[in-house]
N, C-alpha and C. Protein backbone atom coordinates (compact mmCIF):
# COMPACT_ATOMS: atom_id res chain seq x y z
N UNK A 1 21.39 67.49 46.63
CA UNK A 1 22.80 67.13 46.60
C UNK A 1 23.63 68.41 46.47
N UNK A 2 24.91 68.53 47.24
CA UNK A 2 25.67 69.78 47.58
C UNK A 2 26.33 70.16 45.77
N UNK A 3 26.26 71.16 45.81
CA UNK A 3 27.56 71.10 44.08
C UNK A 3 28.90 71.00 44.70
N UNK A 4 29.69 69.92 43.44
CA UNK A 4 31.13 69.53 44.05
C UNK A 4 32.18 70.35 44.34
N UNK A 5 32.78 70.58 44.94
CA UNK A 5 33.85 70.96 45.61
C UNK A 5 35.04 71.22 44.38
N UNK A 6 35.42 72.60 44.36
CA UNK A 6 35.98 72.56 42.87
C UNK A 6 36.58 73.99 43.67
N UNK A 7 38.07 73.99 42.46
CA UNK A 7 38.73 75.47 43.05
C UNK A 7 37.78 76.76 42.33
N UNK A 8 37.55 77.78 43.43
CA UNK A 8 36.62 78.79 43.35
C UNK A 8 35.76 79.20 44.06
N UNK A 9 35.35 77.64 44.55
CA UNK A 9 34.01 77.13 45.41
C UNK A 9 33.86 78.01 46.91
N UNK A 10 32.63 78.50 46.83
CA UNK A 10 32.97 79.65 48.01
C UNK A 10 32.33 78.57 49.18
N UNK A 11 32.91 78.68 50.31
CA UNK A 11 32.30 77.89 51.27
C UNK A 11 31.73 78.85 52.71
N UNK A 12 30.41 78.57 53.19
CA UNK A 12 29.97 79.76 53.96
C UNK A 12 29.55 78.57 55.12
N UNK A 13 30.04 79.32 56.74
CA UNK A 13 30.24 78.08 57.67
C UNK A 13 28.30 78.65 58.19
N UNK A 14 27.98 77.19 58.69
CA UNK A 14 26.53 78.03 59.31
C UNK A 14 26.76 78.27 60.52
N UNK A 15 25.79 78.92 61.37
CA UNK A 15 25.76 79.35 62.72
C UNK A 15 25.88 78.21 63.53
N UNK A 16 25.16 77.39 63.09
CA UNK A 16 26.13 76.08 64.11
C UNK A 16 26.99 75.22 64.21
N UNK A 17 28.27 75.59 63.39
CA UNK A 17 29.34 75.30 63.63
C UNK A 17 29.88 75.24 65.02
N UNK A 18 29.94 74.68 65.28
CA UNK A 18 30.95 74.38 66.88
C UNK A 18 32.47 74.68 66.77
N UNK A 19 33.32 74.89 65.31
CA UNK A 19 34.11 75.81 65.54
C UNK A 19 34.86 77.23 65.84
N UNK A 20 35.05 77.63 66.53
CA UNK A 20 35.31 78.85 66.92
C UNK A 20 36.20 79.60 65.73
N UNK A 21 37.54 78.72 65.08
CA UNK A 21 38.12 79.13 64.26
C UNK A 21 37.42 79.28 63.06
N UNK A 22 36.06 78.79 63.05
CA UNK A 22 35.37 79.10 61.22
C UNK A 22 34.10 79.64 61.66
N UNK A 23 33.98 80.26 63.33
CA UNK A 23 32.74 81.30 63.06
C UNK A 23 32.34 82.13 62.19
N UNK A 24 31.37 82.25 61.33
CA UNK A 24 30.34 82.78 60.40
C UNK A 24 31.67 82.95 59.11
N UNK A 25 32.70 81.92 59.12
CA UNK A 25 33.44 82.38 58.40
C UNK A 25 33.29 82.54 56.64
N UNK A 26 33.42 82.87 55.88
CA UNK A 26 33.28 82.20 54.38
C UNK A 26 35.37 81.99 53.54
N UNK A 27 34.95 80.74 53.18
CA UNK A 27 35.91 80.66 52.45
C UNK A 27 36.43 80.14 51.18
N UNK A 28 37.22 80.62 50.50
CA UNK A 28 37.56 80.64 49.27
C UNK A 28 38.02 79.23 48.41
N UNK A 29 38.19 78.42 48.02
CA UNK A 29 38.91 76.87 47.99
C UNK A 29 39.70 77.27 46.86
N UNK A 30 40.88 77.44 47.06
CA UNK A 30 42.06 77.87 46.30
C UNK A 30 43.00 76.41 45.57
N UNK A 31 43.06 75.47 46.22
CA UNK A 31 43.39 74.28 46.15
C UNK A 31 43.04 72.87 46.33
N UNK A 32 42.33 72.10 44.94
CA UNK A 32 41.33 71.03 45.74
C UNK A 32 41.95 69.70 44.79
N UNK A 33 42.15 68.73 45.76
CA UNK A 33 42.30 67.14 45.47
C UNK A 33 41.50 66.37 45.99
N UNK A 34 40.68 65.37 45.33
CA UNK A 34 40.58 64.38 46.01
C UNK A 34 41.17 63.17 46.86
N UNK A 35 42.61 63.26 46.12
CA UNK A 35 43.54 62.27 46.86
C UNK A 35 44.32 63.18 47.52
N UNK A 36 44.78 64.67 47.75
CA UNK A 36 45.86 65.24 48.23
C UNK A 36 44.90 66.07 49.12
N UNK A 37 45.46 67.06 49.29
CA UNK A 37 45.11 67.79 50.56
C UNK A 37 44.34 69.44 49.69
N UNK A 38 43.17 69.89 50.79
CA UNK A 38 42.43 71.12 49.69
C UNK A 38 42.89 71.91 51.00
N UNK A 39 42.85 73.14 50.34
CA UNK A 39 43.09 74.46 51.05
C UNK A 39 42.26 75.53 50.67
N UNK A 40 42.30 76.92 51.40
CA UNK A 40 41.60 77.87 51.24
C UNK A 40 41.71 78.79 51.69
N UNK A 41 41.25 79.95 51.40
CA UNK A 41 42.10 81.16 52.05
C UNK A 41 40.61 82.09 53.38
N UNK A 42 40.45 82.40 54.25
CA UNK A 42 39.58 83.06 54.73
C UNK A 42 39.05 84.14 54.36
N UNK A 43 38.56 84.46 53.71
CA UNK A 43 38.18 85.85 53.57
C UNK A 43 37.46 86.76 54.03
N UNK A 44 36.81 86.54 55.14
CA UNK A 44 36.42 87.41 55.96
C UNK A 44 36.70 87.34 57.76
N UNK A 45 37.53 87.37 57.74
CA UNK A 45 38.16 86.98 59.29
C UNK A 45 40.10 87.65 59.58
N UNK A 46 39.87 88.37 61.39
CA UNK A 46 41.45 89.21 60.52
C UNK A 46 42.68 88.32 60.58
């Protein structure tokens, strides 16, 4: 089971992502709701 989703939470995309915008990206979760909307900042991408 994944650990929950909490502000801090580093998120690392895998190689087979089919998005182009979160290639090999990792990112930060700066802002997390379950009922509202989570955000995050990129941190390795320019």
């Amino acid at each position: 089971m994944p650990a929950p989703l909490q502000i801090g939470t580093l998120l690392v995309a895998t190689p087979t992502l089919e998005s182009l915008a979160f290639d090999r990206a990792v990112v930060l979760i700066t802002h997390y709701s379950e009922t509202d909307i989570t955000m995050g900042l990129v941190l390795n991408q320019p």
